[in-house]
PDB file of N, CA and C in Angstrom:
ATOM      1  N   UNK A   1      15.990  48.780  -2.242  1.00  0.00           N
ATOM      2  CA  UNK A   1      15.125  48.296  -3.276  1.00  0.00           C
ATOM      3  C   UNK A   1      15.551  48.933  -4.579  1.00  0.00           C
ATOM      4  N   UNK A   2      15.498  48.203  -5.652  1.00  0.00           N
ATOM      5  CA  UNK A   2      15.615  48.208  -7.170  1.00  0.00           C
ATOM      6  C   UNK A   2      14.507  48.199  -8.063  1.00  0.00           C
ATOM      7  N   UNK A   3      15.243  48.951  -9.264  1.00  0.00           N
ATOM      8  CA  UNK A   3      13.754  48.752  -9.938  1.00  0.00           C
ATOM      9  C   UNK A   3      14.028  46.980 -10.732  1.00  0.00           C
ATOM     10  N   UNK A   4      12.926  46.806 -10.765  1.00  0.00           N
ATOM     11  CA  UNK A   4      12.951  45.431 -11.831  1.00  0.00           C
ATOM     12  C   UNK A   4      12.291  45.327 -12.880  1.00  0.00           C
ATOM     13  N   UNK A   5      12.743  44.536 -13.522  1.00  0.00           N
ATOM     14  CA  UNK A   5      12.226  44.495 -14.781  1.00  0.00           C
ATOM     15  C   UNK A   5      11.251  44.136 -15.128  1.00  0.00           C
ATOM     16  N   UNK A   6      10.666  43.243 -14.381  1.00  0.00           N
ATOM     17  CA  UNK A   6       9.387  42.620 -14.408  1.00  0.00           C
ATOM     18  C   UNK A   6       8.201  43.193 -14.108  1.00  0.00           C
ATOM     19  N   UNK A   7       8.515  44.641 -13.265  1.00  0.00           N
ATOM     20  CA  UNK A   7       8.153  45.876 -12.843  1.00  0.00           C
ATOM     21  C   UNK A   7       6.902  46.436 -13.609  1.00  0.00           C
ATOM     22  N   UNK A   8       5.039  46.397 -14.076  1.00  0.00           N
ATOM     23  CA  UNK A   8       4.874  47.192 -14.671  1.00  0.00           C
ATOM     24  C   UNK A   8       5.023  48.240 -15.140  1.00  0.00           C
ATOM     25  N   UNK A   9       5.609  48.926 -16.708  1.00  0.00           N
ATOM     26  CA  UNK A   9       6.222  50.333 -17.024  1.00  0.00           C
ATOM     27  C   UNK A   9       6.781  50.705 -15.708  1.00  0.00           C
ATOM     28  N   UNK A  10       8.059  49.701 -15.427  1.00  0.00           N
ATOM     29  CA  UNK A  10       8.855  49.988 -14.464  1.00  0.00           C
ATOM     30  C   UNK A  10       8.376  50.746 -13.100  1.00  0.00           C
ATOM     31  N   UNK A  11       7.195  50.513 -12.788  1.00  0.00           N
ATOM     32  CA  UNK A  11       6.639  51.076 -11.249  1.00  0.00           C
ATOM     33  C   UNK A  11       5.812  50.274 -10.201  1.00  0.00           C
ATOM     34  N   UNK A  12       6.096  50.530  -9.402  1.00  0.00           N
ATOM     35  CA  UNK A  12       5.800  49.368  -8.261  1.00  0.00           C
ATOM     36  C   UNK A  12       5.167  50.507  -6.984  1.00  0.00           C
ATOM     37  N   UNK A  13       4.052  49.683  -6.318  1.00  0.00           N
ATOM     38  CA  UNK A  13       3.658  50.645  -5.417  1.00  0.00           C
ATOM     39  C   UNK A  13       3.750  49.728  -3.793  1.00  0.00           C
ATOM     40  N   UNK A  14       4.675  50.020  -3.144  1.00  0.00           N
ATOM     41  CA  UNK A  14       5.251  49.685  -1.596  1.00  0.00           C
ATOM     42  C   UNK A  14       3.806  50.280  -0.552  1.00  0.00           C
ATOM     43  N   UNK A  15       3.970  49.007   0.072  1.00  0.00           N
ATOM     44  CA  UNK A  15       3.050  49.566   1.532  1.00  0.00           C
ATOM     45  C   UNK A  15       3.658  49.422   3.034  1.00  0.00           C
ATOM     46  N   UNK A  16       4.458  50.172   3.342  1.00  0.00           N
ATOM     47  CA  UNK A  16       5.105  49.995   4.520  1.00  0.00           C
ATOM     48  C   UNK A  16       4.803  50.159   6.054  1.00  0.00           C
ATOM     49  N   UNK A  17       5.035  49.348   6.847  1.00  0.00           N
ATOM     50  CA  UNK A  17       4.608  48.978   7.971  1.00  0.00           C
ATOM     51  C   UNK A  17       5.502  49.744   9.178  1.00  0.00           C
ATOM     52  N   UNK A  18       4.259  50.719   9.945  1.00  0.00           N
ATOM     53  CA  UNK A  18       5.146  50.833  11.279  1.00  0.00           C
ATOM     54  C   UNK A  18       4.704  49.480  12.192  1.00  0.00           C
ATOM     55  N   UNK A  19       5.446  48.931  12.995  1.00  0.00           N
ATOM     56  CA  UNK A  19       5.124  47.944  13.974  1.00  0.00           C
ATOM     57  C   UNK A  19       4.036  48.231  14.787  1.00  0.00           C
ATOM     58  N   UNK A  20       2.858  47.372  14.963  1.00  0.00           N
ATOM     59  CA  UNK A  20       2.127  47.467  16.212  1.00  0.00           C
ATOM     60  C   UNK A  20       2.141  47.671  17.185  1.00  0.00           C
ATOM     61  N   UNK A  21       4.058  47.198  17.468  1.00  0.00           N
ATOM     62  CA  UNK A  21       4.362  46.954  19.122  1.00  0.00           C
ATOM     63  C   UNK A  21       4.538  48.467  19.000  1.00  0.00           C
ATOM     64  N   UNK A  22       4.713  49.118  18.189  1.00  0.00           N
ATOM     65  CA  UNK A  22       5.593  50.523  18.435  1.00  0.00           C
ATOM     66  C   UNK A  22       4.322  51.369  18.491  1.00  0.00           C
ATOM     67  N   UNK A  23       3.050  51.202  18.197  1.00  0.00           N
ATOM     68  CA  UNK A  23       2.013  51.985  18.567  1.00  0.00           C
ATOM     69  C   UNK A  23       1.831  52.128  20.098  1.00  0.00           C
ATOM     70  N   UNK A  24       1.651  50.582  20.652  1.00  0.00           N
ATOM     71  CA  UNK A  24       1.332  50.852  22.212  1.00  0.00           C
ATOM     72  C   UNK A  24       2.675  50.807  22.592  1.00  0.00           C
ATOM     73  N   UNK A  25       3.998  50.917  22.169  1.00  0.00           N
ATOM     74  CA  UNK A  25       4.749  50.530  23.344  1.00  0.00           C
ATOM     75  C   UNK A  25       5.705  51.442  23.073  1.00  0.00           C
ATOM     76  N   UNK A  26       5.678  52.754  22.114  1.00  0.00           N
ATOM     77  CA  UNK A  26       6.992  53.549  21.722  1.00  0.00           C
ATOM     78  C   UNK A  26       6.764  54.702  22.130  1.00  0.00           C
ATOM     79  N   UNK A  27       7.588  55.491  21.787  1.00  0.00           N
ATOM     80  CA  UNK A  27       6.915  57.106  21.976  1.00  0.00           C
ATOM     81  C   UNK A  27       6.835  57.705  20.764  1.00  0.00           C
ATOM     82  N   UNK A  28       5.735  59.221  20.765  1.00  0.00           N
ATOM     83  CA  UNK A  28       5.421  59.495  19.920  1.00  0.00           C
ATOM     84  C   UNK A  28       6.650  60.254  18.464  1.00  0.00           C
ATOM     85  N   UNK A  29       7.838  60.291  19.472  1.00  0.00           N
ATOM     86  CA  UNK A  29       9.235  60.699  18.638  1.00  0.00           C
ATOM     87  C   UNK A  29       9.730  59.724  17.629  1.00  0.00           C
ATOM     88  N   UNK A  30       8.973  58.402  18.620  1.00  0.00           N
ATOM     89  CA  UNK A  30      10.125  57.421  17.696  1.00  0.00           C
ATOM     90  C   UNK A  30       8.541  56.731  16.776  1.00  0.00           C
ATOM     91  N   UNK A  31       7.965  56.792  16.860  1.00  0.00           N
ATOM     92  CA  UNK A  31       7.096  57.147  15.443  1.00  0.00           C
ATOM     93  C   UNK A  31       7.087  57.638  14.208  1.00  0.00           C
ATOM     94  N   UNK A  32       7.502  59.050  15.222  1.00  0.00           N
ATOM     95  CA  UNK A  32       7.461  59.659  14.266  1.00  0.00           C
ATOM     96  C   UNK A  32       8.249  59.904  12.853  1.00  0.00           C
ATOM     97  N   UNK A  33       9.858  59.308  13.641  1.00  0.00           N
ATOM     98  CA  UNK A  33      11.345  59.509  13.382  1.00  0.00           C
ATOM     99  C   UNK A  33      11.120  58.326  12.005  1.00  0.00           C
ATOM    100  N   UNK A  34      10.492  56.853  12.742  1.00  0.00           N
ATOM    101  CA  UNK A  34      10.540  55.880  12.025  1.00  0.00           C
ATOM    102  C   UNK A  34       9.867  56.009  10.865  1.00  0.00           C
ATOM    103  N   UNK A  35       8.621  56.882  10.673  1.00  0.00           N
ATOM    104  CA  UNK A  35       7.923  56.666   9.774  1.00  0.00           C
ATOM    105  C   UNK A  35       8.610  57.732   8.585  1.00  0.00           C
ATOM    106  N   UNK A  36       9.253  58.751   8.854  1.00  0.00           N
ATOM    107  CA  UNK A  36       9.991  59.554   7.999  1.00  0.00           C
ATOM    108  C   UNK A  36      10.718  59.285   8.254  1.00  0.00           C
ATOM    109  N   UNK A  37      11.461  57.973   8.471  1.00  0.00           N
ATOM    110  CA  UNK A  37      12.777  57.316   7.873  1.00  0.00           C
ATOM    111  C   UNK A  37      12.358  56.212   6.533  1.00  0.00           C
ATOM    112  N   UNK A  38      10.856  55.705   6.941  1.00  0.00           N
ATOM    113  CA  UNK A  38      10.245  54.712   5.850  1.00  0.00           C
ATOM    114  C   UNK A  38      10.059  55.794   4.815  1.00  0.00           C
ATOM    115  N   UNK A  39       9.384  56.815   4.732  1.00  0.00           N
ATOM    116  CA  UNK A  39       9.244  58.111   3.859  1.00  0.00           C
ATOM    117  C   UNK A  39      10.401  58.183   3.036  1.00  0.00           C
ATOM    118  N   UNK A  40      11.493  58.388   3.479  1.00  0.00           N
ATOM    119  CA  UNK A  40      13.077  59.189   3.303  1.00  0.00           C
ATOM    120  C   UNK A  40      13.329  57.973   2.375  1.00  0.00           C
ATOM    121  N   UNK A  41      13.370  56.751   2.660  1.00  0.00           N
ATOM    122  CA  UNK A  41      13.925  56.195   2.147  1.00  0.00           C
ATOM    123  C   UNK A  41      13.483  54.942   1.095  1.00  0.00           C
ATOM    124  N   UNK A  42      12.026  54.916   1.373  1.00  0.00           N
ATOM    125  CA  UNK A  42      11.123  53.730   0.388  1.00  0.00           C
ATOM    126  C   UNK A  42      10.562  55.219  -0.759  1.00  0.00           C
ATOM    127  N   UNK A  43       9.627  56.384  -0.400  1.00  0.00           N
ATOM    128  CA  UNK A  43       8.945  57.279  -1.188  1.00  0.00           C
ATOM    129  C   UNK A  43       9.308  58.645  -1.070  1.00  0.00           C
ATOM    130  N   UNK A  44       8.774  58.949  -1.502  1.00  0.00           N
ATOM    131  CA  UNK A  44       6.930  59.289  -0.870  1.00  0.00           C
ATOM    132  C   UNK A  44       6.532  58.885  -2.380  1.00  0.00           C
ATOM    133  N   UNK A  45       7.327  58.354  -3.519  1.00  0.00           N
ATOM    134  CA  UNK A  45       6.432  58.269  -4.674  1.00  0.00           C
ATOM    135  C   UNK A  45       6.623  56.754  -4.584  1.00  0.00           C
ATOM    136  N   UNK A  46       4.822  55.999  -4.630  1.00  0.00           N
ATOM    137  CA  UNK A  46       4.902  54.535  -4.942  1.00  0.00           C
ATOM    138  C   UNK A  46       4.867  54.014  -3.570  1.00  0.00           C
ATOM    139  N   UNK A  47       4.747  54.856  -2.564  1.00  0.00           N
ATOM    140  CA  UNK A  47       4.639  54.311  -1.052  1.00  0.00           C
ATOM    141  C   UNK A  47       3.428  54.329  -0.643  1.00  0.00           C
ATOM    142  N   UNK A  48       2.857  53.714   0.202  1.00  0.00           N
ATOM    143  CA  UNK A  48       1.725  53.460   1.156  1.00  0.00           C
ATOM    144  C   UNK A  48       2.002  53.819   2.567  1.00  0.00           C
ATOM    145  N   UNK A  49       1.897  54.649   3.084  1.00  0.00           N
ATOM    146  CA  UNK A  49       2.474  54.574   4.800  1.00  0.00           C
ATOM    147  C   UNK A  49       1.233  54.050   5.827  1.00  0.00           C
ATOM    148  N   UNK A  50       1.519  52.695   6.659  1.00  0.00           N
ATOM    149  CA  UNK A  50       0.483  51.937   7.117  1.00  0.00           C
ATOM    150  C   UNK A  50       0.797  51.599   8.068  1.00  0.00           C
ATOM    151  N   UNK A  51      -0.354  51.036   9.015  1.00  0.00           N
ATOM    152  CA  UNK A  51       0.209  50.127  10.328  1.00  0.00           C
ATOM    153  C   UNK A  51       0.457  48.703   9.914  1.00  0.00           C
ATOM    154  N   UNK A  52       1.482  47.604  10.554  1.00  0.00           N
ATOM    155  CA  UNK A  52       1.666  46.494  10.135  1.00  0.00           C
ATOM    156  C   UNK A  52       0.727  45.750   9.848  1.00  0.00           C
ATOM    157  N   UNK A  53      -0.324  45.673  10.209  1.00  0.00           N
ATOM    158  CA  UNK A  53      -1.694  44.948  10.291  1.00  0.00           C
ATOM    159  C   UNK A  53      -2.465  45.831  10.613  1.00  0.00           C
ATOM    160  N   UNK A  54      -2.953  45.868  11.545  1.00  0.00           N
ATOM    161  CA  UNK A  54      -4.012  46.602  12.505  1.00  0.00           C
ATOM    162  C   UNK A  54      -3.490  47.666  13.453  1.00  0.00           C
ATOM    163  N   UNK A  55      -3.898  48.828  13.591  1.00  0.00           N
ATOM    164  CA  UNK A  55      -3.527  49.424  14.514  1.00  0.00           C
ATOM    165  C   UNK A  55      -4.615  48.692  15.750  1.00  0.00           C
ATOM    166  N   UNK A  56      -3.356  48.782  16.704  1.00  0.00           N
ATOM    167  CA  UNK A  56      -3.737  47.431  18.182  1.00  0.00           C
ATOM    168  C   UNK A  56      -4.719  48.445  19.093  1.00  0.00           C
ATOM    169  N   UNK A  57      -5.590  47.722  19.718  1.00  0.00           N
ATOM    170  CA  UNK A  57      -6.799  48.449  20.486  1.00  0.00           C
ATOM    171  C   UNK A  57      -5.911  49.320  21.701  1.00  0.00           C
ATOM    172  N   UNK A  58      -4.594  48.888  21.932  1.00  0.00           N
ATOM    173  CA  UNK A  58      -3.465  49.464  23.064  1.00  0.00           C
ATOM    174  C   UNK A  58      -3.227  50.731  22.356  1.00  0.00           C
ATOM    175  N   UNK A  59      -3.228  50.695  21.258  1.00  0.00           N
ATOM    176  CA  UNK A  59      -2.006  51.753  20.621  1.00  0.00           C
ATOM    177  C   UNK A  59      -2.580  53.069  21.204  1.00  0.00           C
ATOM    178  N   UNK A  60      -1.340  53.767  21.481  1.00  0.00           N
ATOM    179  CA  UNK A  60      -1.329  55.272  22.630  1.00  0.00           C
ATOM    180  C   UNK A  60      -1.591  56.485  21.028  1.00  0.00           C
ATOM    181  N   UNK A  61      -2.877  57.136  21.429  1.00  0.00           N
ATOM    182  CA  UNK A  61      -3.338  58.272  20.500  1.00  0.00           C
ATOM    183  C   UNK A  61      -2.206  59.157  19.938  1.00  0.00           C
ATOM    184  N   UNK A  62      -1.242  59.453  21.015  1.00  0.00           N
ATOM    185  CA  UNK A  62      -0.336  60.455  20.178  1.00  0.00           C
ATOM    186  C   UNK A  62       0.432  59.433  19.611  1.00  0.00           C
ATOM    187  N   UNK A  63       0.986  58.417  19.405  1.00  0.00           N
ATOM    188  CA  UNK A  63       1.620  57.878  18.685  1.00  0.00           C
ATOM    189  C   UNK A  63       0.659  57.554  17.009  1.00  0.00           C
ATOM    190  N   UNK A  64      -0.278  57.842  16.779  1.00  0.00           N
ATOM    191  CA  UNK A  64      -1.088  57.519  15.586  1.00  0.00           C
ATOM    192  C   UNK A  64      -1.001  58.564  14.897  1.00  0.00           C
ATOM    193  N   UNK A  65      -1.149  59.659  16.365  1.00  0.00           N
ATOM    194  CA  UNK A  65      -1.198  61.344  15.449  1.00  0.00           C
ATOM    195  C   UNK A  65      -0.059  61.370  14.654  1.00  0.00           C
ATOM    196  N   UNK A  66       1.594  60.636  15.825  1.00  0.00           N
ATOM    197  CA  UNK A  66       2.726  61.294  14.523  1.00  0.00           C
ATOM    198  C   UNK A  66       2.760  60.494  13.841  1.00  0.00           C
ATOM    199  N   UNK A  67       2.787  59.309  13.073  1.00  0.00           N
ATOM    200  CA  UNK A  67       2.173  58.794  11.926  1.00  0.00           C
ATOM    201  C   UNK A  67       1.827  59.632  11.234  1.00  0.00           C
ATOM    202  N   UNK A  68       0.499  60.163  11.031  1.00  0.00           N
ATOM    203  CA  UNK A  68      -0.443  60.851  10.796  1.00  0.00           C
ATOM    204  C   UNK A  68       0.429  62.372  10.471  1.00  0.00           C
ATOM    205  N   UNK A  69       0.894  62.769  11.159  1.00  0.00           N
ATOM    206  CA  UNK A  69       2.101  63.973  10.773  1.00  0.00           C
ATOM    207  C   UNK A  69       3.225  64.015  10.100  1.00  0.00           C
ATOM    208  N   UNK A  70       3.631  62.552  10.527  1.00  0.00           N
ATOM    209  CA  UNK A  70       4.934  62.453   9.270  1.00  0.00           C
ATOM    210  C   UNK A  70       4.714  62.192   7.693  1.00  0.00           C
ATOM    211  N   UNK A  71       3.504  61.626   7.856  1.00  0.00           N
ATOM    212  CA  UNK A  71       2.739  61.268   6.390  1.00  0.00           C
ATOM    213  C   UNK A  71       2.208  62.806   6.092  1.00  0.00           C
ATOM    214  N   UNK A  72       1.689  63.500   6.721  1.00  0.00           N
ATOM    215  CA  UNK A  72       1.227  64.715   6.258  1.00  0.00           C
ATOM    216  C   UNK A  72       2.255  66.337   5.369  1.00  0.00           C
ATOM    217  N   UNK A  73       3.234  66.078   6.571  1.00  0.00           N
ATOM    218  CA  UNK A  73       4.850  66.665   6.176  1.00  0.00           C
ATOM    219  C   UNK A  73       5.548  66.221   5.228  1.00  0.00           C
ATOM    220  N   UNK A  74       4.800  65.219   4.715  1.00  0.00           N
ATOM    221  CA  UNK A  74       6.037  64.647   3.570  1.00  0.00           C
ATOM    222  C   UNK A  74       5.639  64.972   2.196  1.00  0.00           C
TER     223      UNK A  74
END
């Protein structure tokens, strides 16, 4: 991503999505990995760190926590 011009005073604020499927269906590493790879490489300034939609009524607790940790560490 670029800045653009059309950009208010050139700033834009991103809301990025871990996958749903990856709540109930990943482990809590690769959560974690993914979401401070969205961190690393969209913000941490002008980012939102979010679930794609909804976190799913499946989704496994420690996978929310590292979410929840990688957003906190950053």
């Amino acid at each position: 991503m670029q800045w653009h011009p059309t950009w208010p005073n050139g700033h834009a604020c991103i809301m990025g999505d871990v996958p749903a499927s990856m709540f109930a269906f990943g482990t809590p590493d690769e959560v974690y990995n993914y979401c401070k790879k969205l961190i690393r490489e969209i913000g941490p300034d002008g980012f939102i760190l979010q679930s794609g939609c909804d976190i799913p009524t499946n989704a496994k607790l420690e996978n929310v926590k590292a979410m929840v940790a990688a957003a906190r560490e950053s």
